[in-house]
C-alpha atoms as a PDB file:
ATOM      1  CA  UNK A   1      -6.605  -0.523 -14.212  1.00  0.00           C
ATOM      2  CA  UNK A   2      -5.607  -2.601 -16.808  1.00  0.00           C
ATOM      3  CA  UNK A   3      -2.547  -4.492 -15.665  1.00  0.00           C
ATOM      4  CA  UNK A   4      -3.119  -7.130 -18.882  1.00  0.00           C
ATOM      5  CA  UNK A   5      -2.913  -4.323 -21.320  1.00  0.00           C
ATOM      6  CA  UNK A   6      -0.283  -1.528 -19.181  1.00  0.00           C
ATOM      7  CA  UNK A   7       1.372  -4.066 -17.716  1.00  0.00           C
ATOM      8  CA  UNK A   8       3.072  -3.608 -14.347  1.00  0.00           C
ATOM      9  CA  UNK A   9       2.484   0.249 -15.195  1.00  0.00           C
ATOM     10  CA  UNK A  10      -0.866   0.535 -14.358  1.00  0.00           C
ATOM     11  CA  UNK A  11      -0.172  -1.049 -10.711  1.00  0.00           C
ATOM     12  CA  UNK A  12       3.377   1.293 -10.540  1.00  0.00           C
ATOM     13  CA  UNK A  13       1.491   4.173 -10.964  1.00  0.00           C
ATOM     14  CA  UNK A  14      -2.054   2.687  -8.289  1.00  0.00           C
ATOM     15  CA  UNK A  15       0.502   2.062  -6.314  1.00  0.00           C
ATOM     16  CA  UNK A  16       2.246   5.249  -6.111  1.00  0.00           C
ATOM     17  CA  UNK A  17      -0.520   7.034  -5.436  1.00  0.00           C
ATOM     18  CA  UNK A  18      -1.556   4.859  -2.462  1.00  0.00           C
ATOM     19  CA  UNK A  19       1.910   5.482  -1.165  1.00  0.00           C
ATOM     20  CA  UNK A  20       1.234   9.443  -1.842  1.00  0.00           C
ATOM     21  CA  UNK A  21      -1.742   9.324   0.302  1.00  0.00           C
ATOM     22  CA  UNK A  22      -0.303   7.214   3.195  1.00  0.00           C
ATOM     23  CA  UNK A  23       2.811   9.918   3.283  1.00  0.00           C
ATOM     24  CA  UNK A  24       0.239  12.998   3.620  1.00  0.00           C
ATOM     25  CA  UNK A  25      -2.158  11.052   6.174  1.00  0.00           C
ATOM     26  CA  UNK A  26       1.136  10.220   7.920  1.00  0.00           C
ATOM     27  CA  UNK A  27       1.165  14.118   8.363  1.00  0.00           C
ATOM     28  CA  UNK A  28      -2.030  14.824   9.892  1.00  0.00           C
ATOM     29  CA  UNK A  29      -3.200  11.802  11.693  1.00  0.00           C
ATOM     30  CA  UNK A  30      -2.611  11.769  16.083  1.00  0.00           C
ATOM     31  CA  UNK A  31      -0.777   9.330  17.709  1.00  0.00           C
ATOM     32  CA  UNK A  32      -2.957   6.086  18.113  1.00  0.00           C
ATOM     33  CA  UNK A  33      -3.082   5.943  14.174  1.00  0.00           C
ATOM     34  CA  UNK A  34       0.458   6.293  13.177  1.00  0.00           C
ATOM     35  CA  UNK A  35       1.756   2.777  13.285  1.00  0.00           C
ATOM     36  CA  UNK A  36      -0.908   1.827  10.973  1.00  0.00           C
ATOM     37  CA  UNK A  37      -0.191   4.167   8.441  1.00  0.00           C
ATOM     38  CA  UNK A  38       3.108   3.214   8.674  1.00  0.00           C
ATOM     39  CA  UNK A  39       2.295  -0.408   7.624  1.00  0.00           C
ATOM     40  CA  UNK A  40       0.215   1.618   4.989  1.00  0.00           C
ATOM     41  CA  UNK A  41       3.511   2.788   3.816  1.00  0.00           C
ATOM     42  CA  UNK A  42       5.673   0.175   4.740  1.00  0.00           C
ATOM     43  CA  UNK A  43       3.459  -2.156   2.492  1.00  0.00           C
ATOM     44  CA  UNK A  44       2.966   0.138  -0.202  1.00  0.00           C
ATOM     45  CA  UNK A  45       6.615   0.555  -0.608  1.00  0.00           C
ATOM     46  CA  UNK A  46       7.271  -3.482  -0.378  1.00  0.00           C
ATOM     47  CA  UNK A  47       4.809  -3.651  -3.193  1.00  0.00           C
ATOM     48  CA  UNK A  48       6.549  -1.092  -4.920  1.00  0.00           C
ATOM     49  CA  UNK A  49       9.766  -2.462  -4.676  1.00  0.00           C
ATOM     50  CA  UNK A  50       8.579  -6.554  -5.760  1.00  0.00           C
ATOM     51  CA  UNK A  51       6.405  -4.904  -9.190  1.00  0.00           C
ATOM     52  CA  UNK A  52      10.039  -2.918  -9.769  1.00  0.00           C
ATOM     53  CA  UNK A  53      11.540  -6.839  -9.588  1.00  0.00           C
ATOM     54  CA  UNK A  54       8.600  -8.800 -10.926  1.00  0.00           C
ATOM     55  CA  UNK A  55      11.106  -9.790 -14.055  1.00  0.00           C
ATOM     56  CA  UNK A  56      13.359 -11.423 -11.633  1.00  0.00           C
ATOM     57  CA  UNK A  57      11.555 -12.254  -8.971  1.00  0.00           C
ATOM     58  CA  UNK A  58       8.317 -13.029  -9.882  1.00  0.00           C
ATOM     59  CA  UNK A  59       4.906 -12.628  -9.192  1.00  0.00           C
ATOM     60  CA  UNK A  60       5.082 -14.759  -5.120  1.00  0.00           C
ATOM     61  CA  UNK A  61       6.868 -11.148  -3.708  1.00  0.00           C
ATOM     62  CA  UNK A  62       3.777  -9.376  -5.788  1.00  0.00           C
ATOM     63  CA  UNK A  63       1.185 -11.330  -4.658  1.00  0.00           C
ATOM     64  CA  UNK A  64       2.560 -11.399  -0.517  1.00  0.00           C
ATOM     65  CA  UNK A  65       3.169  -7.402  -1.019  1.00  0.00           C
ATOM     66  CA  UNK A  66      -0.477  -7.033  -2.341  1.00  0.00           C
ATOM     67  CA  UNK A  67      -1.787  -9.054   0.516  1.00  0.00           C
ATOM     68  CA  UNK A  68       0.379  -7.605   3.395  1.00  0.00           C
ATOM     69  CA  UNK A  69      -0.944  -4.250   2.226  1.00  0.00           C
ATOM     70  CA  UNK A  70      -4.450  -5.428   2.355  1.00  0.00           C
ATOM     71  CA  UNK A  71      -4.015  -6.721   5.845  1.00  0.00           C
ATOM     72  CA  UNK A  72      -2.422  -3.153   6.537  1.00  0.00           C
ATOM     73  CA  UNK A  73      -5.310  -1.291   4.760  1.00  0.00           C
ATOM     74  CA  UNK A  74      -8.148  -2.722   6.354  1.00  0.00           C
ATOM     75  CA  UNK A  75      -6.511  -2.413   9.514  1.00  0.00           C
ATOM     76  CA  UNK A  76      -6.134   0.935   9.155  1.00  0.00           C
ATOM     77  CA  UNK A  77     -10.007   1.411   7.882  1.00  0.00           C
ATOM     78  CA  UNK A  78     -11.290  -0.335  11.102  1.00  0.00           C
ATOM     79  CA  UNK A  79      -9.373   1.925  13.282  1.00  0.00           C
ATOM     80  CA  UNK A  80     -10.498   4.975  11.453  1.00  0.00           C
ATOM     81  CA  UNK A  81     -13.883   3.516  11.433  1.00  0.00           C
ATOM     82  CA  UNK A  82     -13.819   3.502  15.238  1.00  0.00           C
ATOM     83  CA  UNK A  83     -12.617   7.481  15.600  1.00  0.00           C
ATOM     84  CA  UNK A  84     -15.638   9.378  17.050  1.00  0.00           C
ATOM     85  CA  UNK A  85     -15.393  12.791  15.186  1.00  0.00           C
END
């Protein structure tokens, strides 16, 4: 991804797909694991919404969005990490 060249495009579109995959994993994950999918999505769609207002707003509401859904990410990779399958 090459956010110098695209622009906010290339992260749009990254982005969009991570929120694909936390919808469909929202689908078919039990219990213990749905609230931190949710932050998967809830983050993903906070990052959506501050690269959709980047001309306004900035890059501080990027940057926070990309972090929170870090935080939520890894979070959600531990957990999984711990599943015995």
């Amino acid at each position: 991804m090459d956010v110098v060249k695209n622009g906010t495009s290339s992260l749009s579109t990254a982005v969009s797909n991570v929120k694909d995959d936390a919808d469909a994993l929202a689908h078919s994950v039990n219990s213990s694991l749905k609230p931190d999918v949710t932050a998967v999505q809830d983050g993903a769609r906070q990052l959506q919404s501050a690269l959709g207002n980047v001309a306004s707003g900035g890059l501080t509401p990027v940057t926070q969005a990309v972090s929170s859904l870090s935080r939520s990410g890894q979070a959600l990779v531990q957990k999984l990490n711990q599943l015995k399958c």
